[in-house]
Protein backbone atom coordinates (compact mmCIF):
# COMPACT_ATOMS: atom_id res chain seq x y z
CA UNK A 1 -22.06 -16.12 13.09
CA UNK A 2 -18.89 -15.15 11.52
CA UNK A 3 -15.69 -16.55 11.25
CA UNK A 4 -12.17 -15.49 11.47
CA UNK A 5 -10.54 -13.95 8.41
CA UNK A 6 -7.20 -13.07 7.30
CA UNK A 7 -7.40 -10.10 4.74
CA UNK A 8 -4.90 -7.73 2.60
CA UNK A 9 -6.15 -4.12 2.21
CA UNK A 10 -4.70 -2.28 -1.18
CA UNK A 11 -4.63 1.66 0.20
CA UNK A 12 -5.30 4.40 -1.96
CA UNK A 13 -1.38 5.43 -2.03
CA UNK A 14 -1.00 1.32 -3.22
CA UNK A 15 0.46 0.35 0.04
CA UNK A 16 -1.11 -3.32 1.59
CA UNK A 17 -2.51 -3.79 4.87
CA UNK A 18 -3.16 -6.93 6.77
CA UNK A 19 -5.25 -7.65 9.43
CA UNK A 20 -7.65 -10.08 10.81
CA UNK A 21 -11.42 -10.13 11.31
CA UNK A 22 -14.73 -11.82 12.29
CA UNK A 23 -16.45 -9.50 10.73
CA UNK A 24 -15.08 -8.88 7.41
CA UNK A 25 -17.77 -6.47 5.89
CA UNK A 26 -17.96 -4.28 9.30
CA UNK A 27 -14.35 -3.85 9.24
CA UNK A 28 -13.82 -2.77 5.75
CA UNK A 29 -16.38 -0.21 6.48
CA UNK A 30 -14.28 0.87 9.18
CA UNK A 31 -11.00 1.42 7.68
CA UNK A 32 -12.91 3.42 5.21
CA UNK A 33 -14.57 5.82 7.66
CA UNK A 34 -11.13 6.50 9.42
CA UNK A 35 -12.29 4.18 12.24
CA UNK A 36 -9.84 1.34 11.30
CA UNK A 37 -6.82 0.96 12.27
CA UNK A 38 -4.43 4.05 12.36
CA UNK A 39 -2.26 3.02 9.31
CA UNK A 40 -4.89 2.89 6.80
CA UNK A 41 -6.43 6.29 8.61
CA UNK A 42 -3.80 7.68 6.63
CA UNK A 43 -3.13 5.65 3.59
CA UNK A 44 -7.23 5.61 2.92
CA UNK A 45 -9.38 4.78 1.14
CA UNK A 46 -8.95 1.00 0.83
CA UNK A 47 -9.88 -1.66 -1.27
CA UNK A 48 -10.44 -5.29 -0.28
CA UNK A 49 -7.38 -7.27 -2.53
CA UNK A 50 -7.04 -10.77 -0.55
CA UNK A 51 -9.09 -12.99 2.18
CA UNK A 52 -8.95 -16.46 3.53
CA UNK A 53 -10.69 -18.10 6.40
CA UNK A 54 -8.85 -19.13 9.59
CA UNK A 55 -10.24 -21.78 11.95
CA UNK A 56 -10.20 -19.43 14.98
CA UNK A 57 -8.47 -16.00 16.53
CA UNK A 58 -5.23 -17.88 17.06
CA UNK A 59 -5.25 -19.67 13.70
CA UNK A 60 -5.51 -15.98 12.31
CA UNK A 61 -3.50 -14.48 14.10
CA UNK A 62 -0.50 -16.83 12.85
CA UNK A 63 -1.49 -16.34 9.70
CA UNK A 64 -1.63 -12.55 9.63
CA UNK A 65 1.93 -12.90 11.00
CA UNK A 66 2.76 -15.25 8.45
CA UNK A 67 1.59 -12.92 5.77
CA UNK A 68 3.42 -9.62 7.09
CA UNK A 69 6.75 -11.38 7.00
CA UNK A 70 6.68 -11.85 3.06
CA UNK A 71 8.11 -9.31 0.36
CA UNK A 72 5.71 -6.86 -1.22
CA UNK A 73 6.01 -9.56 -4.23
CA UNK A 74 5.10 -12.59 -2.79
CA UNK A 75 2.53 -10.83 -1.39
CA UNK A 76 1.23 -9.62 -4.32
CA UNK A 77 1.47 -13.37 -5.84
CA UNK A 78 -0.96 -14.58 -3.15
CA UNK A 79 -3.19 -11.66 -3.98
CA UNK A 80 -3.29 -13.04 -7.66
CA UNK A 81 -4.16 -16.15 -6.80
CA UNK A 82 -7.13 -16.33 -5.17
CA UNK A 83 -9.87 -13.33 -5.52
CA UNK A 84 -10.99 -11.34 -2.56
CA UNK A 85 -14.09 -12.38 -0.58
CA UNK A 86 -16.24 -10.68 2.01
């Protein structure tokens, strides 16, 4: 069983993506193979830069939102300060 995970995606043109997951390792495949979701499609390939656990979908989901309403730089600080786990 997996659990929910917030994640930031560094794209190949050094943009960051965030999403959610409870499969962390399937859906890094699938950005990769243009079956993620359509931003990264076109920003590929992608690199896992960030994760953290979330309790559940919901929990996530906050969290995601959370995380898209910071600047580029403070999102870049989280990403430096805790390594990226699938």
């Amino acid at each position: 069983m997996n659990s929910w995970r917030v994640y930031i995606l560094r794209c190949g043109d050094g943009s960051l993506y965030t999403g959610v997951t409870n499969d962390l390792e399937r859906r890094l495949k699938a950005h990769n193979s243009g079956r993620g979701a359509k931003y990264t499609r076109s920003h590929g390939p992608v690199e896992l830069a960030y994760s953290e656990p979330a309790f559940d979908k919901s929990s996530a989901l906050k969290r995601e939102l959370e995380i898209k309403g910071l600047t580029r730089e403070q999102k870049l600080k989280l990403i430096a300060t805790k390594p990226a786990q699938t």
